[in-house]
C-alpha atoms as a PDB file:
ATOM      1  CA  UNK A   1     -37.971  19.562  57.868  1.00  0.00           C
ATOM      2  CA  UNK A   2     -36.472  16.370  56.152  1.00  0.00           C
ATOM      3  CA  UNK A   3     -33.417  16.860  54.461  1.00  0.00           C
ATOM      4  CA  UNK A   4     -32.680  14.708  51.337  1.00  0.00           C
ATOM      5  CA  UNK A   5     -29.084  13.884  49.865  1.00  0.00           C
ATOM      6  CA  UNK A   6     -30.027  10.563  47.545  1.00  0.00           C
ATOM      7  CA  UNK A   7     -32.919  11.350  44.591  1.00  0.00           C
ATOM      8  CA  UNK A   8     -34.236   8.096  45.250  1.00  0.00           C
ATOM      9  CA  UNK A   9     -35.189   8.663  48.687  1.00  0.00           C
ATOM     10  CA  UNK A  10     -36.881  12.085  47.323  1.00  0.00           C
ATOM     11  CA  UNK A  11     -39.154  10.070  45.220  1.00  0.00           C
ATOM     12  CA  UNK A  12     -40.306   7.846  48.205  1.00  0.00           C
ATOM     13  CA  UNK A  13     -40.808  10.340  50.108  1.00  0.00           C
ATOM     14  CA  UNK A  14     -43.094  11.969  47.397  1.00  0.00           C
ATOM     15  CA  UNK A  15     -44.862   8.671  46.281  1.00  0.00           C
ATOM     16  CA  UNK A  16     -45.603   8.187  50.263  1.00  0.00           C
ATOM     17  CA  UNK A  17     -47.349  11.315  50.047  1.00  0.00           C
ATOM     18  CA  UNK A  18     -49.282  10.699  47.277  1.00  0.00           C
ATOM     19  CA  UNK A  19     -49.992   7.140  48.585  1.00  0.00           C
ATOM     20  CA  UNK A  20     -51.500   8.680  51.966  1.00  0.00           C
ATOM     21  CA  UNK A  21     -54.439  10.601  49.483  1.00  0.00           C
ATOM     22  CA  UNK A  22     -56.042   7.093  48.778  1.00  0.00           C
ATOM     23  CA  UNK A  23     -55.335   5.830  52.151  1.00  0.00           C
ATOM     24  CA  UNK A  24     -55.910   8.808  54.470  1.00  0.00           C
ATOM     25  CA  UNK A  25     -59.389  10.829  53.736  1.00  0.00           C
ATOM     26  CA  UNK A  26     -58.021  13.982  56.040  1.00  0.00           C
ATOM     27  CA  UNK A  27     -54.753  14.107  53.822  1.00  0.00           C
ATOM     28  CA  UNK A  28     -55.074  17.117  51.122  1.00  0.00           C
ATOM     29  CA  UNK A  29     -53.092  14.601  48.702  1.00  0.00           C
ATOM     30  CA  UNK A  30     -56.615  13.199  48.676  1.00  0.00           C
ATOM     31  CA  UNK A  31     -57.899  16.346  46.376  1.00  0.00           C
ATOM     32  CA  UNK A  32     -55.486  16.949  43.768  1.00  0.00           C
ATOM     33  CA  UNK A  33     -56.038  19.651  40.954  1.00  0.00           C
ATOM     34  CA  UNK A  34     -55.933  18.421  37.749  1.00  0.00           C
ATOM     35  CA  UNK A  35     -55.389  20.606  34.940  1.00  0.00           C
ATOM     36  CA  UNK A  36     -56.332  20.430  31.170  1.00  0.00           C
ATOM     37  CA  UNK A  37     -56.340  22.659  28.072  1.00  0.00           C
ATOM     38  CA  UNK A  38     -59.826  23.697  27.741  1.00  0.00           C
ATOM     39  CA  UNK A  39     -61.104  23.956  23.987  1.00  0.00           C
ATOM     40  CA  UNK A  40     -60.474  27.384  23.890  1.00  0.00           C
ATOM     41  CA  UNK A  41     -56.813  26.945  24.451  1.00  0.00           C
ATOM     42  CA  UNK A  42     -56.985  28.030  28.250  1.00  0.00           C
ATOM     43  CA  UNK A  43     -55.610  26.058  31.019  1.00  0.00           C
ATOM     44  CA  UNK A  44     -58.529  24.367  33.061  1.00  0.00           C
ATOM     45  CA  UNK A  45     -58.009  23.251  37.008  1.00  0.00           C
ATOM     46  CA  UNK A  46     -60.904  21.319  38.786  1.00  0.00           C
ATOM     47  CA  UNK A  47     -59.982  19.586  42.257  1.00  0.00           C
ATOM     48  CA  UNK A  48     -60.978  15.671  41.591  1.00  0.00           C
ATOM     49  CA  UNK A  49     -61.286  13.181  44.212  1.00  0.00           C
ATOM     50  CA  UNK A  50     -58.072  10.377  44.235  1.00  0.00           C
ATOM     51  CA  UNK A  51     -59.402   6.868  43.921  1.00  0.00           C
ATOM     52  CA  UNK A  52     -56.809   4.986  43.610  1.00  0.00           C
ATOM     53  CA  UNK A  53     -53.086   5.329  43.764  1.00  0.00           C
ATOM     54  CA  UNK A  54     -50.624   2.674  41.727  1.00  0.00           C
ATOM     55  CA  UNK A  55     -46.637   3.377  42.109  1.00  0.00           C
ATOM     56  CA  UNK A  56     -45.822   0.172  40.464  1.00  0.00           C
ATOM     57  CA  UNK A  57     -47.574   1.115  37.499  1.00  0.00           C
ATOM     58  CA  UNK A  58     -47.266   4.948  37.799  1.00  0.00           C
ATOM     59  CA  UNK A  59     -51.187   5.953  37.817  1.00  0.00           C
ATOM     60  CA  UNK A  60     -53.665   7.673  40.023  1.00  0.00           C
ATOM     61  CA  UNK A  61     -56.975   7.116  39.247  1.00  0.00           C
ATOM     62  CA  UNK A  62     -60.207   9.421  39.289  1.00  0.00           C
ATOM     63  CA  UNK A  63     -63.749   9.118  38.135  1.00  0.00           C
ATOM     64  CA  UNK A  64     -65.936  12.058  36.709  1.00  0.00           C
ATOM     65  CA  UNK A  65     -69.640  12.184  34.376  1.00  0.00           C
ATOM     66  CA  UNK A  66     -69.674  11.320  30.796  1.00  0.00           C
ATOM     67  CA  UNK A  67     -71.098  14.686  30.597  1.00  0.00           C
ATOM     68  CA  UNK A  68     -68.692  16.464  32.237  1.00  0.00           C
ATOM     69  CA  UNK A  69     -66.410  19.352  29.969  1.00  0.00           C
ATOM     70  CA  UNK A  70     -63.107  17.559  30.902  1.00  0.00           C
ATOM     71  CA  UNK A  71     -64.358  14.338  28.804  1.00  0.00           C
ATOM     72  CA  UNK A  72     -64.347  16.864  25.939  1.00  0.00           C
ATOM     73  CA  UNK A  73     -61.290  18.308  26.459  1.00  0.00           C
ATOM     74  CA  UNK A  74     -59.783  14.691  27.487  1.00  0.00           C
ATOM     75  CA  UNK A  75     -60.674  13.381  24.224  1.00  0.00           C
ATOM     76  CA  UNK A  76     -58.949  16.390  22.361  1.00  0.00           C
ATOM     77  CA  UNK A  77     -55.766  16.361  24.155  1.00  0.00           C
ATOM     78  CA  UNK A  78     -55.043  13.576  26.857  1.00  0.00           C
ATOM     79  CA  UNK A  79     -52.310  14.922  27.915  1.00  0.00           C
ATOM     80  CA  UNK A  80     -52.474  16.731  31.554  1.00  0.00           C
ATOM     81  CA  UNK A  81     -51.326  17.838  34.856  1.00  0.00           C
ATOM     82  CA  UNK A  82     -51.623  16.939  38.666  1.00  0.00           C
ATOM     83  CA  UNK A  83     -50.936  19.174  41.277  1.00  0.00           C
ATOM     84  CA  UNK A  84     -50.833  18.730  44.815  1.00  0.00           C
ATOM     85  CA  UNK A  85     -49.846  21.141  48.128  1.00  0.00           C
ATOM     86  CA  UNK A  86     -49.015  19.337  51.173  1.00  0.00           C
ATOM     87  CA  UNK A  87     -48.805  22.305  53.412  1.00  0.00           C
ATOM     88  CA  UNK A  88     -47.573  20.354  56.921  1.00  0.00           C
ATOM     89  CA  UNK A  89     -44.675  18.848  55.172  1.00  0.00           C
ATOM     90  CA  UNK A  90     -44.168  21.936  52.875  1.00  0.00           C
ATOM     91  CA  UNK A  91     -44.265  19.592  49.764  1.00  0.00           C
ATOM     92  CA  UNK A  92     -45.613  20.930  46.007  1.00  0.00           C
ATOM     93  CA  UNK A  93     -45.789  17.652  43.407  1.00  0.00           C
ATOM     94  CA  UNK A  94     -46.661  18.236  40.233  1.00  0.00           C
ATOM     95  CA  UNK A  95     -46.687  15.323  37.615  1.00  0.00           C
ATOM     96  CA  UNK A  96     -47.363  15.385  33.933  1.00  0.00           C
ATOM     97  CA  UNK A  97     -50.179  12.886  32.857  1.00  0.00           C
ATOM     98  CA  UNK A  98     -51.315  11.121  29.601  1.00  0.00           C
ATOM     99  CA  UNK A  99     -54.975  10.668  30.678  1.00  0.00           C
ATOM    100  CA  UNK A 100     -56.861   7.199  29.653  1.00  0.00           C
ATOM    101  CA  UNK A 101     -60.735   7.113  29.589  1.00  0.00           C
ATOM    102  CA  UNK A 102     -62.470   4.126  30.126  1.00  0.00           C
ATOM    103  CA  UNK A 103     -66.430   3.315  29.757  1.00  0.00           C
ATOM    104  CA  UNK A 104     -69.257   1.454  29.353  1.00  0.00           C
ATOM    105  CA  UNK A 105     -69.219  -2.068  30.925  1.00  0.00           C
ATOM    106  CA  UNK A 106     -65.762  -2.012  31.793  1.00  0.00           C
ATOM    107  CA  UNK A 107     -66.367   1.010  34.525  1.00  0.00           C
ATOM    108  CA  UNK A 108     -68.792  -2.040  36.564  1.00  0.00           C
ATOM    109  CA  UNK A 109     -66.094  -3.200  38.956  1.00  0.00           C
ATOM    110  CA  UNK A 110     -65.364   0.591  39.849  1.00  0.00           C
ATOM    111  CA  UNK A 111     -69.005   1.755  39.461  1.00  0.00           C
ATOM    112  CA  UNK A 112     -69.921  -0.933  42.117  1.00  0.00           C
ATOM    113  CA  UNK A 113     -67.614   0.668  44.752  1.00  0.00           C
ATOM    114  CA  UNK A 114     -68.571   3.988  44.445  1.00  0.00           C
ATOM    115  CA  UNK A 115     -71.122   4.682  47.349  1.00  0.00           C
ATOM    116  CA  UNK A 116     -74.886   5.315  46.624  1.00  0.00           C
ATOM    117  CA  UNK A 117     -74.663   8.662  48.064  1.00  0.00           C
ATOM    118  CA  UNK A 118     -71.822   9.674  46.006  1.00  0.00           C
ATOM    119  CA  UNK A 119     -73.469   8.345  42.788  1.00  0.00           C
ATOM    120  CA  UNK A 120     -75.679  11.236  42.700  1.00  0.00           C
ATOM    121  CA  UNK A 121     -72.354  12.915  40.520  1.00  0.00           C
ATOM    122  CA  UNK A 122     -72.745  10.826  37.864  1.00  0.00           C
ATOM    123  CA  UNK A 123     -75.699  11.849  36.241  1.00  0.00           C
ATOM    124  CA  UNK A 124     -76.069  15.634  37.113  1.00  0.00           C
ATOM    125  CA  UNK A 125     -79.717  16.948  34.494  1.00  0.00           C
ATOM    126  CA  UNK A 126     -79.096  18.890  32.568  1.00  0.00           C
ATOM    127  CA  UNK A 127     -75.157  18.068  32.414  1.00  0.00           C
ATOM    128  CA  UNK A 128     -72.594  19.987  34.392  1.00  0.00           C
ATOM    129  CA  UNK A 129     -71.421  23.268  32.774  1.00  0.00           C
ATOM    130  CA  UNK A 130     -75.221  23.855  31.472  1.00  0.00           C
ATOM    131  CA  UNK A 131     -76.890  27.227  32.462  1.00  0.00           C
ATOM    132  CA  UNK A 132     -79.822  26.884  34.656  1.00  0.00           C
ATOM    133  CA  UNK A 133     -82.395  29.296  35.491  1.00  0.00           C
ATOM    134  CA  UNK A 134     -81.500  29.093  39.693  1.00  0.00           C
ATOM    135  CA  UNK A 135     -79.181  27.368  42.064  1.00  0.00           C
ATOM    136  CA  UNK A 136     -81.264  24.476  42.409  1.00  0.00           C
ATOM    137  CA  UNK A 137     -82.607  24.179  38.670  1.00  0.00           C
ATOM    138  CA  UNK A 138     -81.240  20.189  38.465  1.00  0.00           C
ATOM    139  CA  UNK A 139     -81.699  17.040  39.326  1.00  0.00           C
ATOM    140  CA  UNK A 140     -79.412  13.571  40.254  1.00  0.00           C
ATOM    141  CA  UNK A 141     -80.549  10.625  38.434  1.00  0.00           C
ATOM    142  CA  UNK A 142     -77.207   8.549  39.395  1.00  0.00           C
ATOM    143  CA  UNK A 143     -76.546   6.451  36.255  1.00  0.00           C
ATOM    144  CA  UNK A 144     -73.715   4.183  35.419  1.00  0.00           C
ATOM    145  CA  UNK A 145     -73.594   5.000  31.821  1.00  0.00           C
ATOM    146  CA  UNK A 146     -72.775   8.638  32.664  1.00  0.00           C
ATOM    147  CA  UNK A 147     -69.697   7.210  35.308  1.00  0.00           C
ATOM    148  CA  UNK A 148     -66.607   7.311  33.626  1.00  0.00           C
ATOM    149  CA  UNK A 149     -62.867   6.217  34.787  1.00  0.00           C
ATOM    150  CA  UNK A 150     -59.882   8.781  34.285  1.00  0.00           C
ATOM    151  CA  UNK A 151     -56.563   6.609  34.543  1.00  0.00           C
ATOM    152  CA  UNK A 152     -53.994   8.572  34.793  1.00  0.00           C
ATOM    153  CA  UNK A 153     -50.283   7.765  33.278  1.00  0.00           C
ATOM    154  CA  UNK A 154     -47.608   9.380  34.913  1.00  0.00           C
ATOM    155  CA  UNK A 155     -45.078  10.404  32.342  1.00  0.00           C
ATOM    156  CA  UNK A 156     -42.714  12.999  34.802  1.00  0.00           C
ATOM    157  CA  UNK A 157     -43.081  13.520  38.965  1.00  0.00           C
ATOM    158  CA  UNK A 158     -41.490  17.079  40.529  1.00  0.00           C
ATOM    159  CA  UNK A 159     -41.016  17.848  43.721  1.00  0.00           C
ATOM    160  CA  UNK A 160     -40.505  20.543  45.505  1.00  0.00           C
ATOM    161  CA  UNK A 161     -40.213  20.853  49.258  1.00  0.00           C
ATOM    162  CA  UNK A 162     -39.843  23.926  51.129  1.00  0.00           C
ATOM    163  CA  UNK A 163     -37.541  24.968  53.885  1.00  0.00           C
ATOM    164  CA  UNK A 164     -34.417  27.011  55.012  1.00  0.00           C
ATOM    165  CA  UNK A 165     -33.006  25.870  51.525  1.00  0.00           C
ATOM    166  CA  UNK A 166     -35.435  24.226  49.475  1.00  0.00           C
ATOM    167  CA  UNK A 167     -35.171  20.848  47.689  1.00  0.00           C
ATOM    168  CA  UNK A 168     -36.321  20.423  44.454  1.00  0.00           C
ATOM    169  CA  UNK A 169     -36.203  16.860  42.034  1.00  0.00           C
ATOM    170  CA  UNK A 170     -37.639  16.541  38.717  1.00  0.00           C
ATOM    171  CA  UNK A 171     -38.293  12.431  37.724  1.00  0.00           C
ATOM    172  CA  UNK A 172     -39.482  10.734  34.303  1.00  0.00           C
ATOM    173  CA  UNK A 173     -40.493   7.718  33.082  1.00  0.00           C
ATOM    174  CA  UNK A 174     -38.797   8.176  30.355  1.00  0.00           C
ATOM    175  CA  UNK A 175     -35.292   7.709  32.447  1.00  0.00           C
ATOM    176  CA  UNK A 176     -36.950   4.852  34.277  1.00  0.00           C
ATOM    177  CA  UNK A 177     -37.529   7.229  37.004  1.00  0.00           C
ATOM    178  CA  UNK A 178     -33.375   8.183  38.189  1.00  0.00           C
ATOM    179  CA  UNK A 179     -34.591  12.275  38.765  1.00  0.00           C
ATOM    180  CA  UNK A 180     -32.205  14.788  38.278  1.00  0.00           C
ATOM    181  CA  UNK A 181     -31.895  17.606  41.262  1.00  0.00           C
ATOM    182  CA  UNK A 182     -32.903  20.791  39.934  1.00  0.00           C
ATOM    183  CA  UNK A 183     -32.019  24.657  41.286  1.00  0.00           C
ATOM    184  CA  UNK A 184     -35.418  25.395  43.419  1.00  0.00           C
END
């Protein structure tokens, strides 16, 4: 188990982690859970694929349908959480987001990277969440209108790693990013 004395090395530690979800397919960093406040007031988890990772300017990107309930919900309340379990270095992040929605023509660039067989999610008939009559009572029609980009701000990062005596850091933006330790 690491052992960390200086809050800044905590953070890079954590932001490495994060880092290896865009760059590393096997790492579970790649499949965070992102929760929102559903319309009824409940709290609503969905595991999203990472797309893209950003220390510098504190985002991690993901892409979901137009259709989708989180657009809803997004467009309600922005505000949301990240969570991630790294179980082989016993490390729990969770970070507070301000979620920004872009599209239309500006989703192009990213739309153009997505691979054809993973378009098929963008496009989902009837949309996702609707009742259907069996398991296999839809259709894809992949469609760039329906692809939507989910930029995510990071407003606070906590950390929280496990071990003989557990280490736990709590970072903001707001602070430009010094972290404060905090009692596990």
């Amino acid at each position: 188990m690491k052992v960390f004395q200086k809050l800044d090395d905590f953070l890079n530690f954590g932001w490495t982690q994060i880092s290896r979800g865009k760059a590393d397919k096997k790492s579970p960093a790649r499949h965070p859970t992102l929760v929102t406040s559903s319309l009824d007031g409940y709290p609503n988890a969905r595991t999203l694929v990472m797309r893209r990772c950003d220390r510098k300017n504190n985002q991690i990107e993901f892409h979901t349908d137009t259709a989708s309930s989180k657009m809803l919900v997004l467009k309600k309340n922005p505000q949301a959480a990240i969570h991630i379990w790294l179980p082989k270095v016993q490390l729990q992040i969770q970070m507070n987001v301000v979620v920004e929605v872009k599209v239309g023509d500006i989703t192009i660039p990213s739309w153009r990277n997505v691979p054809k067989n993973s378009r098929v999610a963008y496009g989902t008939i009837p949309s996702p969440g609707s009742i259907i009559d069996n398991p296999d009572a839809y259709d894809h029609s992949p469609d760039q209108k329906r692809f939507a980009v989910l930029i995510c701000h990071i407003k606070s990062i906590q950390l929280l790693l496990l071990g003989l005596k557990h280490i736990r850091a709590n970072y903001k933006k707001t602070n430009n990013w010094q972290g404060e330790w905090l009692s596990p």
